[in-house]
N, C-alpha and C. Protein backbone atom coordinates (compact mmCIF):
# COMPACT_ATOMS: atom_id res chain seq x y z
N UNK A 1 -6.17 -5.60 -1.50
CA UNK A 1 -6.58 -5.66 -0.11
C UNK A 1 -5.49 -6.35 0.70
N UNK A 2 -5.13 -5.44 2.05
CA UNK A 2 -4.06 -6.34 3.09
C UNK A 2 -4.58 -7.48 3.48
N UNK A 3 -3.89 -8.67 3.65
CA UNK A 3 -4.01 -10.12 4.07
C UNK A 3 -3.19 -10.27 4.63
N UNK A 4 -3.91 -11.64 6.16
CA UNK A 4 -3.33 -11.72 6.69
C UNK A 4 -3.62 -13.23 7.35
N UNK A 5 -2.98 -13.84 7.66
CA UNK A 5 -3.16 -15.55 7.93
C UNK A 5 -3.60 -15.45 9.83
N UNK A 6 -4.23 -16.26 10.04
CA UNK A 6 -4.03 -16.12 11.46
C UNK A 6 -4.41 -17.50 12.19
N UNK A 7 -3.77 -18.48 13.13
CA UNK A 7 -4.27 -19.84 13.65
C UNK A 7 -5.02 -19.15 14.56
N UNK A 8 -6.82 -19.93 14.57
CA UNK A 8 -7.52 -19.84 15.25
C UNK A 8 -7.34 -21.64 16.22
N UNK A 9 -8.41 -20.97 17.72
CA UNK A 9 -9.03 -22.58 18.54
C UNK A 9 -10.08 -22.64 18.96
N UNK A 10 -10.59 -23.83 18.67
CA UNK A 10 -11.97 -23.51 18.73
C UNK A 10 -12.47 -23.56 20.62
N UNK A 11 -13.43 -22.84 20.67
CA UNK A 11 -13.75 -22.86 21.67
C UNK A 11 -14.60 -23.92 22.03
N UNK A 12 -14.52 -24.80 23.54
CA UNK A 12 -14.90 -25.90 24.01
C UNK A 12 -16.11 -25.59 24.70
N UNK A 13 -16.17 -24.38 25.36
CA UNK A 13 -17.39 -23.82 25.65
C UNK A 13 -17.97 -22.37 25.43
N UNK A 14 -19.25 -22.05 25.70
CA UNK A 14 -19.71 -20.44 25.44
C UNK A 14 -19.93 -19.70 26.62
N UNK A 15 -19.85 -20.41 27.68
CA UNK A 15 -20.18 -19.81 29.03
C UNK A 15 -19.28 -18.99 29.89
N UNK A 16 -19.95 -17.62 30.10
CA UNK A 16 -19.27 -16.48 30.58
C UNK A 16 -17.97 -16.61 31.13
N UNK A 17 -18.27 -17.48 32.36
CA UNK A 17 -17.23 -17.66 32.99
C UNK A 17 -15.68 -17.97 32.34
N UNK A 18 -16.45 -19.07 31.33
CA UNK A 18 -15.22 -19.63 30.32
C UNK A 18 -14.51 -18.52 29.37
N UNK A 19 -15.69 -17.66 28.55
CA UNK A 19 -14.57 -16.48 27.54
C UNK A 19 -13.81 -15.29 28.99
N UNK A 20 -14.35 -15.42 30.31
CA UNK A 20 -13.47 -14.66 31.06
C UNK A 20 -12.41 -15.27 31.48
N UNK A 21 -12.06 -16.23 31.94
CA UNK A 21 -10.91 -16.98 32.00
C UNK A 21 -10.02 -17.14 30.37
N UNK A 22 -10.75 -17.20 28.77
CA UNK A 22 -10.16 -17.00 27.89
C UNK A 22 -8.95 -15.50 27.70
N UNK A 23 -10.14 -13.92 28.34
CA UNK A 23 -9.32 -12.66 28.32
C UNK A 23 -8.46 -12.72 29.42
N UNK A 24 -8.51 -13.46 30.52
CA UNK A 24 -7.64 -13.24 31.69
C UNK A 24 -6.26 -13.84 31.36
N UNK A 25 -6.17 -14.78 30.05
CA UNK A 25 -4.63 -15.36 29.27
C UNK A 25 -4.39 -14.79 28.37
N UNK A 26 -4.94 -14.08 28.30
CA UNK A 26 -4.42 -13.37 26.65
C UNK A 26 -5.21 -13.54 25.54
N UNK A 27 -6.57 -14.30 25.49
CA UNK A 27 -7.23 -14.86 24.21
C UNK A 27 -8.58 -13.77 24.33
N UNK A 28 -8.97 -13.61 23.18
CA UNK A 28 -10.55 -12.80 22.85
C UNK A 28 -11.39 -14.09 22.35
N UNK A 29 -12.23 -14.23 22.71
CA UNK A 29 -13.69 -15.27 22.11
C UNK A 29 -13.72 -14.52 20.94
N UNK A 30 -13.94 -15.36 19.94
CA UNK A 30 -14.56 -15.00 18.49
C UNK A 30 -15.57 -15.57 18.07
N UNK A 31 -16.02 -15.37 17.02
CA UNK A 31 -17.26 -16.23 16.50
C UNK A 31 -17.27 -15.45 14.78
N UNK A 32 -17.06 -16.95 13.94
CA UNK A 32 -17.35 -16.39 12.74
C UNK A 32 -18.36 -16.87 11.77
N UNK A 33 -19.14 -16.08 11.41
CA UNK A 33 -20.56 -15.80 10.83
C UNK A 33 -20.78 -16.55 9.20
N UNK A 34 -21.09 -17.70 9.19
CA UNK A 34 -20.70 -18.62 7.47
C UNK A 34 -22.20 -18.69 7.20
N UNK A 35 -22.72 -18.64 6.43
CA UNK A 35 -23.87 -19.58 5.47
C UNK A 35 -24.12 -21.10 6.08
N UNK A 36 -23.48 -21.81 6.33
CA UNK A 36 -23.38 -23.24 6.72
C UNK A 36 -23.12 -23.47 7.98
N UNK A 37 -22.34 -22.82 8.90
CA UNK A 37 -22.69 -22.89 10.14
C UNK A 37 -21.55 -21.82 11.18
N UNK A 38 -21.81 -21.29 12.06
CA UNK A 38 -21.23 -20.37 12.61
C UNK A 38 -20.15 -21.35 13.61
N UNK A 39 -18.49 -20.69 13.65
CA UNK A 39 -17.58 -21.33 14.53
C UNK A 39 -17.39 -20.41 15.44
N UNK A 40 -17.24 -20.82 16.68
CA UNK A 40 -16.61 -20.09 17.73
C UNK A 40 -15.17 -20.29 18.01
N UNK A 41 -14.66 -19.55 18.31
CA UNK A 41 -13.35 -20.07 18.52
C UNK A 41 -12.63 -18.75 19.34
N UNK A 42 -11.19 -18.97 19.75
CA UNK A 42 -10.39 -17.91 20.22
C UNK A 42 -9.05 -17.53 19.48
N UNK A 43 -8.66 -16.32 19.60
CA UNK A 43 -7.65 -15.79 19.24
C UNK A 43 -6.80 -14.63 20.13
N UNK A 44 -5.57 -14.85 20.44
CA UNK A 44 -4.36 -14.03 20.66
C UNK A 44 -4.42 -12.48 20.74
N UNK A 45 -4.93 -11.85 21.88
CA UNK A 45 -5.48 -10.27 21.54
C UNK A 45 -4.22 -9.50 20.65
N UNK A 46 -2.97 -10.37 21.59
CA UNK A 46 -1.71 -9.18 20.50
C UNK A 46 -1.97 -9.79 18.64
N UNK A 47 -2.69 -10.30 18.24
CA UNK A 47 -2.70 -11.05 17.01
C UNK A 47 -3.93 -10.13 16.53
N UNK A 48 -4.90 -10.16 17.47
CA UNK A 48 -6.45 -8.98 16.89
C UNK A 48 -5.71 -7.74 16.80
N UNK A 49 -4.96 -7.23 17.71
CA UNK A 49 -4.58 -6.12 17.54
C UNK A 49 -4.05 -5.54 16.47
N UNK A 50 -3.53 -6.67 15.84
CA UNK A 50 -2.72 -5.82 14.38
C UNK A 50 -3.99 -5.57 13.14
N UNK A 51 -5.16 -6.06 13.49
CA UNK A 51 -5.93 -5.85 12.36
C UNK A 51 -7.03 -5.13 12.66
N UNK A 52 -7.25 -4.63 13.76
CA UNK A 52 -8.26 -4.15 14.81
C UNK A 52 -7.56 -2.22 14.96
N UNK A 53 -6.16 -2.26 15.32
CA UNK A 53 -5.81 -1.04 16.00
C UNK A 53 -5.12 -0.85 14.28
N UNK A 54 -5.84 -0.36 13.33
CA UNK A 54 -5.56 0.26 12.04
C UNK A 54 -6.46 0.92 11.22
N UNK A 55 -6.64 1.54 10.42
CA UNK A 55 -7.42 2.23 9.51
C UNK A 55 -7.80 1.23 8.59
N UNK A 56 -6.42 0.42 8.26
CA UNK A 56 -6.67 -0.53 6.73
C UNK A 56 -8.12 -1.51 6.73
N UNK A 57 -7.97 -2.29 5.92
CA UNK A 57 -9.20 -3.53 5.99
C UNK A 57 -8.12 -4.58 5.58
N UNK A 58 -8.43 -5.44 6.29
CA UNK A 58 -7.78 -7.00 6.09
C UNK A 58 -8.86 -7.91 5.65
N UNK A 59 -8.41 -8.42 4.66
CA UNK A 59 -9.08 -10.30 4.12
C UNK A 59 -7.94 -10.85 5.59
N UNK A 60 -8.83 -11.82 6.31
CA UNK A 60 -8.40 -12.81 7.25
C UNK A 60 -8.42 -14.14 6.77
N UNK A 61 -7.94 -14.83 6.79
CA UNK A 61 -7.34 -16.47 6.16
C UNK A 61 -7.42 -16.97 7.73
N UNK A 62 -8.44 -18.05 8.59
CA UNK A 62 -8.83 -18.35 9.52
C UNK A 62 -8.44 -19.89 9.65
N UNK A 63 -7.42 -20.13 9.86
CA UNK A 63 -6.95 -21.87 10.02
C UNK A 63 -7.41 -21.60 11.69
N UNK A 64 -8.46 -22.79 11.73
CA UNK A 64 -9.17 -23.39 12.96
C UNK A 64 -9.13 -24.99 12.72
N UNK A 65 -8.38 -25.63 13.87
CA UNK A 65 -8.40 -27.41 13.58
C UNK A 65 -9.67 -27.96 13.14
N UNK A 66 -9.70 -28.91 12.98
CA UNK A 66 -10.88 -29.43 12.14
C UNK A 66 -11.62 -28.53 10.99
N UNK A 67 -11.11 -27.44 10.66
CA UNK A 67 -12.45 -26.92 9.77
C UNK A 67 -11.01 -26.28 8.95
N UNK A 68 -11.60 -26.17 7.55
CA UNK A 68 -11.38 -25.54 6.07
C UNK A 68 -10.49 -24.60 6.09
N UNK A 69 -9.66 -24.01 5.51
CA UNK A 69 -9.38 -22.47 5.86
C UNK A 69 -10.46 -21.74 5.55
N UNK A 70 -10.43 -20.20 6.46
CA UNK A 70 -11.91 -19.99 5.76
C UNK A 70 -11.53 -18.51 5.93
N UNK A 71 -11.78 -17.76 4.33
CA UNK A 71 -11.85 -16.48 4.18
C UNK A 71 -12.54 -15.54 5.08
N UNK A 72 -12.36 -14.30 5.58
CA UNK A 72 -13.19 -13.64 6.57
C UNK A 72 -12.68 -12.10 6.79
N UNK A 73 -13.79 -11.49 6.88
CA UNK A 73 -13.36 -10.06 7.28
C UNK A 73 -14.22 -9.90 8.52
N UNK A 74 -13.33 -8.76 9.16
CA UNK A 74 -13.49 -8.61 10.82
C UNK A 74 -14.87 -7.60 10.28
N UNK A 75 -15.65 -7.88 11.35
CA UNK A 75 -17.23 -7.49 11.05
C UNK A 75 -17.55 -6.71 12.34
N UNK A 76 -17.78 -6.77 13.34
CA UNK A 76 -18.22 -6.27 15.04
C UNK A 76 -16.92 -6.46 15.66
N UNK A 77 -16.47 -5.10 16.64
CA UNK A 77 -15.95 -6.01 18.08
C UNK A 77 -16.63 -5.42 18.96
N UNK A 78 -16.44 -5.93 19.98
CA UNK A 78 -17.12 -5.03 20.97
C UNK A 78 -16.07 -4.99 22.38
N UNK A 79 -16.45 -4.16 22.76
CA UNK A 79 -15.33 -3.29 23.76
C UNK A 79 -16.25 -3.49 25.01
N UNK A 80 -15.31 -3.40 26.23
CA UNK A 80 -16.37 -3.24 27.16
C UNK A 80 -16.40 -1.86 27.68
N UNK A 81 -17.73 -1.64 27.95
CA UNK A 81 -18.25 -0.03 28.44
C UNK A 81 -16.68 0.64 29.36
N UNK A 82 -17.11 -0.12 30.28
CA UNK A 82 -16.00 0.37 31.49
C UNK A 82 -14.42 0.53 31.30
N UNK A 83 -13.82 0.01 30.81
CA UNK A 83 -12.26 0.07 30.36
C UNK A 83 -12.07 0.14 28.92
N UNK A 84 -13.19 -0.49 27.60
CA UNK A 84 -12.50 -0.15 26.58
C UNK A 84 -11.53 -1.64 25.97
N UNK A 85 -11.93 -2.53 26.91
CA UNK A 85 -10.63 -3.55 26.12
C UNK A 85 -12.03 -4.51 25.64
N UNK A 86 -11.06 -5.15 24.75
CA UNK A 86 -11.91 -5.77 23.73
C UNK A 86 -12.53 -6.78 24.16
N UNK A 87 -13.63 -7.32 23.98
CA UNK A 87 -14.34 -8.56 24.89
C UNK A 87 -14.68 -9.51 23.80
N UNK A 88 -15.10 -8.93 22.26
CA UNK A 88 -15.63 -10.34 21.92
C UNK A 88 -15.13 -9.16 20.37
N UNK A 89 -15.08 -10.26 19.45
CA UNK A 89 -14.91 -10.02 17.95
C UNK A 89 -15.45 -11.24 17.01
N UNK A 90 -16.70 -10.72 15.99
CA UNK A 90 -17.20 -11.08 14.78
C UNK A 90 -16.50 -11.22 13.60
N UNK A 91 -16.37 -12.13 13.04
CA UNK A 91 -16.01 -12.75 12.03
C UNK A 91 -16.89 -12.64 10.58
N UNK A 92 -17.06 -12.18 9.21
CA UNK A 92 -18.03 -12.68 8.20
C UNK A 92 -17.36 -13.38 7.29
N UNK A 93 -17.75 -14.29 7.18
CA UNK A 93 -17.04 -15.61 6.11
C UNK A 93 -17.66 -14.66 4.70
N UNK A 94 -16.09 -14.52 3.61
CA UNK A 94 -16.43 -13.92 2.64
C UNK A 94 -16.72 -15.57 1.15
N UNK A 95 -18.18 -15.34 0.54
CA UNK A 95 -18.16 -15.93 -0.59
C UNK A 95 -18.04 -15.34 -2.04
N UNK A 96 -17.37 -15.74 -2.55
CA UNK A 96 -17.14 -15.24 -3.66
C UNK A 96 -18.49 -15.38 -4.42
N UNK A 97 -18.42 -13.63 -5.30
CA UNK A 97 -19.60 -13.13 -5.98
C UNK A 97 -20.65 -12.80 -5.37
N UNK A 98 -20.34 -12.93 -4.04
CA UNK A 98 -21.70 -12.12 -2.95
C UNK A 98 -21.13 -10.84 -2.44
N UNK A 99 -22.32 -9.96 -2.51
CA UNK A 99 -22.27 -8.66 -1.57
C UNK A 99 -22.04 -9.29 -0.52
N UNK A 100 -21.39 -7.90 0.07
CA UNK A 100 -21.00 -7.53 1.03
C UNK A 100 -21.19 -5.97 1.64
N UNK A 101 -21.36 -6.14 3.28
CA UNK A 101 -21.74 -4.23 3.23
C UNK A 101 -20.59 -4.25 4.37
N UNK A 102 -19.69 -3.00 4.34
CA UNK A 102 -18.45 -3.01 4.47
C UNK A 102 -18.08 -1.17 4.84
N UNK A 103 -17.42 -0.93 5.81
CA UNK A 103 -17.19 0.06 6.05
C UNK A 103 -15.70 0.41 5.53
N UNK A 104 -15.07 1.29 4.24
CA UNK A 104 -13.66 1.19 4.07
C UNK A 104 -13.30 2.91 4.09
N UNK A 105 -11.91 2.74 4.24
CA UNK A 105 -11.38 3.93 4.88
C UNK A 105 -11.16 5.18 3.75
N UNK A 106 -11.37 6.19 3.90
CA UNK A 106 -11.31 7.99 3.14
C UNK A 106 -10.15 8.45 3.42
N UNK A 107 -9.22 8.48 2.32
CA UNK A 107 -8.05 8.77 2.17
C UNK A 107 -8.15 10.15 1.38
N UNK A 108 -7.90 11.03 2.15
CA UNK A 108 -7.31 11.83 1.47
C UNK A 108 -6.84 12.40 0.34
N UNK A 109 -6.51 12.79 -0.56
CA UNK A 109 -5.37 12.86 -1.99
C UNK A 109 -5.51 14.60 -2.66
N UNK A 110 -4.34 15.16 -2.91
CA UNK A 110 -4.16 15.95 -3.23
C UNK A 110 -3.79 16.88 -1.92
N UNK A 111 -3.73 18.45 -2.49
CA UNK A 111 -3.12 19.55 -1.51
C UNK A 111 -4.42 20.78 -2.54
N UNK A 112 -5.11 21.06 -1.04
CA UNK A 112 -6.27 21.78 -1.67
C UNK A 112 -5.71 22.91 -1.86
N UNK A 113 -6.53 23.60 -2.89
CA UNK A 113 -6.41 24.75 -3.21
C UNK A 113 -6.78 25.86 -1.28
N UNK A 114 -7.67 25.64 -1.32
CA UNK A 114 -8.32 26.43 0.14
C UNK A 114 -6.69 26.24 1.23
N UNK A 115 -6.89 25.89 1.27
CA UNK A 115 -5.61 25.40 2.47
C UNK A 115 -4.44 26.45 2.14
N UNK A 116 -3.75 26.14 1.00
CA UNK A 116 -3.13 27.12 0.68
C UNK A 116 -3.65 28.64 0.68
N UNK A 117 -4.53 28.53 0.62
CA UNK A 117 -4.73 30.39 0.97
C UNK A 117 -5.09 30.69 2.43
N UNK A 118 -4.93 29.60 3.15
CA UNK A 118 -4.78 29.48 4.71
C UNK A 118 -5.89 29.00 5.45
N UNK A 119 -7.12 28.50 4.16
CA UNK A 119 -8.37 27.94 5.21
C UNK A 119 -8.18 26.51 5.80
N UNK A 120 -9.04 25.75 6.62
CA UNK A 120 -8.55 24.66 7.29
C UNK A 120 -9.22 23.70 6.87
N UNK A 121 -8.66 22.34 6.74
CA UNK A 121 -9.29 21.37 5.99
C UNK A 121 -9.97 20.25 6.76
N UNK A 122 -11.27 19.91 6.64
CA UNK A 122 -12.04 19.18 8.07
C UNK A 122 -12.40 18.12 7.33
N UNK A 123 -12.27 17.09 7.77
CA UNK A 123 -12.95 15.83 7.12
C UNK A 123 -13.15 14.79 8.12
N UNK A 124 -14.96 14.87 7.86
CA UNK A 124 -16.12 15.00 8.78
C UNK A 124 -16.65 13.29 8.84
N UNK A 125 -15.84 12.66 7.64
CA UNK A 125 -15.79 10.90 7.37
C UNK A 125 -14.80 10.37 7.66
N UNK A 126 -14.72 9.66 8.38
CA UNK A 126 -13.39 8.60 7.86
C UNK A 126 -13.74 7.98 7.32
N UNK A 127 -15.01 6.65 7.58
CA UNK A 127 -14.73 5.65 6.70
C UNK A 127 -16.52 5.84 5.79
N UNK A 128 -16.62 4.83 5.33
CA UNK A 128 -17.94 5.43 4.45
C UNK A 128 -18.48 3.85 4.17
N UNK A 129 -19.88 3.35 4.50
CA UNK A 129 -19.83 1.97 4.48
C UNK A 129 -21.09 1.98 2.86
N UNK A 130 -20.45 1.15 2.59
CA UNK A 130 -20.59 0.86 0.86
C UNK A 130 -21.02 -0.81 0.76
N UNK A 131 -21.92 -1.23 -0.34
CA UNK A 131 -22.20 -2.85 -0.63
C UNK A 131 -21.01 -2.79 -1.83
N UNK A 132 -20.79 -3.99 -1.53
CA UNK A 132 -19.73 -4.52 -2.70
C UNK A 132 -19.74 -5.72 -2.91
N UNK A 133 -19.40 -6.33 -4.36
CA UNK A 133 -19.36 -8.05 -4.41
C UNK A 133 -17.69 -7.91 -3.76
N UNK A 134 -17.31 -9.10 -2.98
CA UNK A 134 -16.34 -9.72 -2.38
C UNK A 134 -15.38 -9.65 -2.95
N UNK A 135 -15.14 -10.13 -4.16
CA UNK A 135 -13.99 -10.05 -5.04
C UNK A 135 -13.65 -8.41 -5.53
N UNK A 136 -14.13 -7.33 -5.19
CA UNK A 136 -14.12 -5.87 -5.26
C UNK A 136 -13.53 -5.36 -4.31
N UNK A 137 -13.47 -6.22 -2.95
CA UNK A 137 -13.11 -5.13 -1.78
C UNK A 137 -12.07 -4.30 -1.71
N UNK A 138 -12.27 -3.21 -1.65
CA UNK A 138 -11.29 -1.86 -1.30
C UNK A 138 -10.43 -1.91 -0.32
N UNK A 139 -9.35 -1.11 -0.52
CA UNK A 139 -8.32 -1.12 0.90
C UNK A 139 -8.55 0.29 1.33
N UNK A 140 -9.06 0.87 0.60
CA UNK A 140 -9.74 2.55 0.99
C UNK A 140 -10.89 3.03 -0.39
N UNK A 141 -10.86 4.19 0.26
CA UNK A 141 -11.55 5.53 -0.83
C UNK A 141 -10.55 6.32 -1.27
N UNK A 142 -10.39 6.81 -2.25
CA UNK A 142 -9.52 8.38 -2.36
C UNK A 142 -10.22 9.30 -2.98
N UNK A 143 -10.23 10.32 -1.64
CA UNK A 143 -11.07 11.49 -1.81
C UNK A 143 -9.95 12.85 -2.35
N UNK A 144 -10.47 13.27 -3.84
CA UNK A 144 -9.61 14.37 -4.36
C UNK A 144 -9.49 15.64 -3.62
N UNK A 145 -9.06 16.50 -3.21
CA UNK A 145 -9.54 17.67 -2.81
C UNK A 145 -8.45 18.52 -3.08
N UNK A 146 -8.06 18.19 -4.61
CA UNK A 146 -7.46 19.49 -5.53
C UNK A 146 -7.96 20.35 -5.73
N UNK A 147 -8.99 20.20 -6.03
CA UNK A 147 -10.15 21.65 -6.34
C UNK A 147 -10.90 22.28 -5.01
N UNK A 148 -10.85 21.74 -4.10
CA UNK A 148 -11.49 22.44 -2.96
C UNK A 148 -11.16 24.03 -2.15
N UNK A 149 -11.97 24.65 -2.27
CA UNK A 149 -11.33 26.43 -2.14
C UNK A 149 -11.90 26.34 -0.97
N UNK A 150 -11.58 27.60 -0.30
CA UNK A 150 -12.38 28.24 1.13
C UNK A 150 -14.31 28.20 0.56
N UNK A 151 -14.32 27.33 1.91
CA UNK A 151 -16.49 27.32 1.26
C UNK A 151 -16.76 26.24 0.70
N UNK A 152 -15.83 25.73 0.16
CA UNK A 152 -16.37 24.25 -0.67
C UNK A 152 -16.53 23.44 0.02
N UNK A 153 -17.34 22.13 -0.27
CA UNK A 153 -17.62 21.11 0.37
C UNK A 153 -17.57 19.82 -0.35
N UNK A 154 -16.88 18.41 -0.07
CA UNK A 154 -17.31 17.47 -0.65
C UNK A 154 -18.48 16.72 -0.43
N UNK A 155 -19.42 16.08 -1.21
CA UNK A 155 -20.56 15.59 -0.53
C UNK A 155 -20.48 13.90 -1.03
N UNK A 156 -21.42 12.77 -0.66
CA UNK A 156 -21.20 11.65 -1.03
C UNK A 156 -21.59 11.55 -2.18
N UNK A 157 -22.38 12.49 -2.50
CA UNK A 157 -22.87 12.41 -4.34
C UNK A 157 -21.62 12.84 -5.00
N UNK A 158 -20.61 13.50 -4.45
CA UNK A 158 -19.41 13.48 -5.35
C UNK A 158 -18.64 12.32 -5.54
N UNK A 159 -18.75 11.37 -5.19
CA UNK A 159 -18.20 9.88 -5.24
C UNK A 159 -18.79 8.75 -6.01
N UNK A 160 -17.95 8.88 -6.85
CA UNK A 160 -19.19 7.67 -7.39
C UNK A 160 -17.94 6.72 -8.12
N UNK A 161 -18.19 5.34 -8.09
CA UNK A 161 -17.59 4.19 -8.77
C UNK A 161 -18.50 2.99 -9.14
N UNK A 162 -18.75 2.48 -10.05
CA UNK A 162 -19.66 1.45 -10.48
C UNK A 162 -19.95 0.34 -9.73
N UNK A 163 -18.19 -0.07 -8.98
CA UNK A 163 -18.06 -1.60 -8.95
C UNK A 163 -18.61 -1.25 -7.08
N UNK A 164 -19.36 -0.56 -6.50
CA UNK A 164 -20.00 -0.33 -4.94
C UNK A 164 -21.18 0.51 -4.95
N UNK A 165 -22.27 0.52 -4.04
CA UNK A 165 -23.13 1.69 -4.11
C UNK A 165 -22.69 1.81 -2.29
N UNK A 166 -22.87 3.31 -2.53
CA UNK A 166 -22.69 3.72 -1.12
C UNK A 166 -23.84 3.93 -0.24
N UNK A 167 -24.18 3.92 0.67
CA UNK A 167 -24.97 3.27 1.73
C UNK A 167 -25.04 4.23 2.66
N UNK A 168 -24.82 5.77 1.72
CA UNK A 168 -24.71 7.02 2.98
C UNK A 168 -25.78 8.26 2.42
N UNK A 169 -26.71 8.97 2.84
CA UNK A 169 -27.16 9.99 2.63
C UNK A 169 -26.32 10.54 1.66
N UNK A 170 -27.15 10.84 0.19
CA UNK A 170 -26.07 11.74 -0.64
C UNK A 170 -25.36 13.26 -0.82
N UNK A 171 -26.39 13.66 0.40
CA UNK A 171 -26.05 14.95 0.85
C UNK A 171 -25.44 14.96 2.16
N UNK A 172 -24.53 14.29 2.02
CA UNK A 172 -24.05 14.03 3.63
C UNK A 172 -22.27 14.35 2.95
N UNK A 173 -22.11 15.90 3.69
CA UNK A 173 -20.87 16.20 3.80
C UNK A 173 -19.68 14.98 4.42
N UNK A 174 -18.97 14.98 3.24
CA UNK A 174 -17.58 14.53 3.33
C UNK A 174 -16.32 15.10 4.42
N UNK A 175 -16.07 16.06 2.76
CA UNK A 175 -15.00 17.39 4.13
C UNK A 175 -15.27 18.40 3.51
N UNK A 176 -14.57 19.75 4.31
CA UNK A 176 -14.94 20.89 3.72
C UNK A 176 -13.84 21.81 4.40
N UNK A 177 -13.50 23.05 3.38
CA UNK A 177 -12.24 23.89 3.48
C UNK A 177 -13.51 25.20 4.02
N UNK A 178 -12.82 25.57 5.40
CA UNK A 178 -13.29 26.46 6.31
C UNK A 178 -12.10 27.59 6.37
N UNK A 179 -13.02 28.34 6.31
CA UNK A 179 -11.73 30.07 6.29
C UNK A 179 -11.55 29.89 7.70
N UNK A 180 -9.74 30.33 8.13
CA UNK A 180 -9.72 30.22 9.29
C UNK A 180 -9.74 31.80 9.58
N UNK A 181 -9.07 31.90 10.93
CA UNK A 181 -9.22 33.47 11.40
C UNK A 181 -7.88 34.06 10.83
N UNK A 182 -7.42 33.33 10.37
CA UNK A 182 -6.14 34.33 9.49
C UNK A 182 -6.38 34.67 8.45
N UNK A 183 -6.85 33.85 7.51
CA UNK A 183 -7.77 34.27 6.24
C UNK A 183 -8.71 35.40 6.25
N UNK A 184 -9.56 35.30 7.35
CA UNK A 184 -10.65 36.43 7.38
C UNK A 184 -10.11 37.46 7.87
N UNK A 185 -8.54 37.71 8.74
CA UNK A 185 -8.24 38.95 8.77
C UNK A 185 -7.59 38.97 7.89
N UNK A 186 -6.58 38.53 6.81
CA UNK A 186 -6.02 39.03 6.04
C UNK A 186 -7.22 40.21 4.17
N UNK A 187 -8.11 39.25 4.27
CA UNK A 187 -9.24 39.95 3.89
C UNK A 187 -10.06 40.87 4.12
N UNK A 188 -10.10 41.07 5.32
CA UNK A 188 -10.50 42.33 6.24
C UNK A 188 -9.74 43.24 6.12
N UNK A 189 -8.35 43.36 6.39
CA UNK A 189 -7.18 44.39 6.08
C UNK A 189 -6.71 44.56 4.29
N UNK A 190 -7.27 43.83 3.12
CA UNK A 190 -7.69 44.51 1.96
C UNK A 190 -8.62 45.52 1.72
């Protein structure tokens, strides 16, 4: 799993006014979610951005003054309706040997069979949210689709690994190789 260190500050107050004067310098309000007690604090939007504007999953290493370093994966952000820029971001303090429910990213792998005979390849998941103990976490999925012909479909019951249960309808299409319109005329003119 990517890691990444980051100095947090804690926040002095919670009041609106205050996390808007925090985004108007450059800082996002945070708040991260522990067993023992929840911290608020702020962080550097160009600093969220590198772990926020990616596919990957990051373990976060959270140095905040007075408090512990403290393990964490980015959990909620929330955007605002109207523009889209980030207003607030969730924190979950990770303990070792506890679940966790976790959304990680569907990678791709292989060169389908379908494709090569010119159908088009759709994949209808990106990420797929799965329970896992902590010390398991994934930096993705890799979804095979060597064998996939024109018509086939992957489904979540085709996935399976011991160390997660997945947390998705098992008949819930993955991806799937669709004949395109070149395929169906080249078959038509046989």
């Amino acid at each position: 799993m990517n890691c990444i260190n980051i100095q947090g500050k804690k926040r002095k107050e919670i009041k609106k006014k205050y996390n808007s004067e925090l985004r108007n310098y450059g800082y996002i309000p945070c708040i991260i979610y522990s067993k023992n007690k929840n911290i608020k604090f702020y962080l550097l939007l160009s600093i969220l951005k590198k772990i926020i504007l990616t596919y990957k999953v990051y373990k976060v290493i959270l140095s905040i003054k007075n408090e512990n370093k403290i393990e964490a994966i980015l959990k909620e952000i929330q955007f605002n309706p109207i523009n889209d820029e980030i207003i607030h971001v969730d924190f979950f303090e990770l303990k070792k040997d506890k679940y966790i429910i976790i959304s990680i990213p569907i990678i791709s792998v292989g060169h389908s069979l379908g494709v090569s005979k010119g159908g088009e390849y759709k994949l209808f998941l990106n990420k797929i949210k799965i329970k896992i103990i902590t010390d398991d976490i994934l930096d993705h999925i890799d979804l095979n689709i060597n064998n996939l012909d024109i018509g086939d479909s992957l489904y979540i019951k085709n996935i399976y690994n011991p160390k997660y249960i997945i947390l998705h309808n098992s008949n819930e299409v993955i991806a799937s190789i669709k004949s395109s319109r070149t395929y169906i005329k080249e078959v038509h003119e046989k």
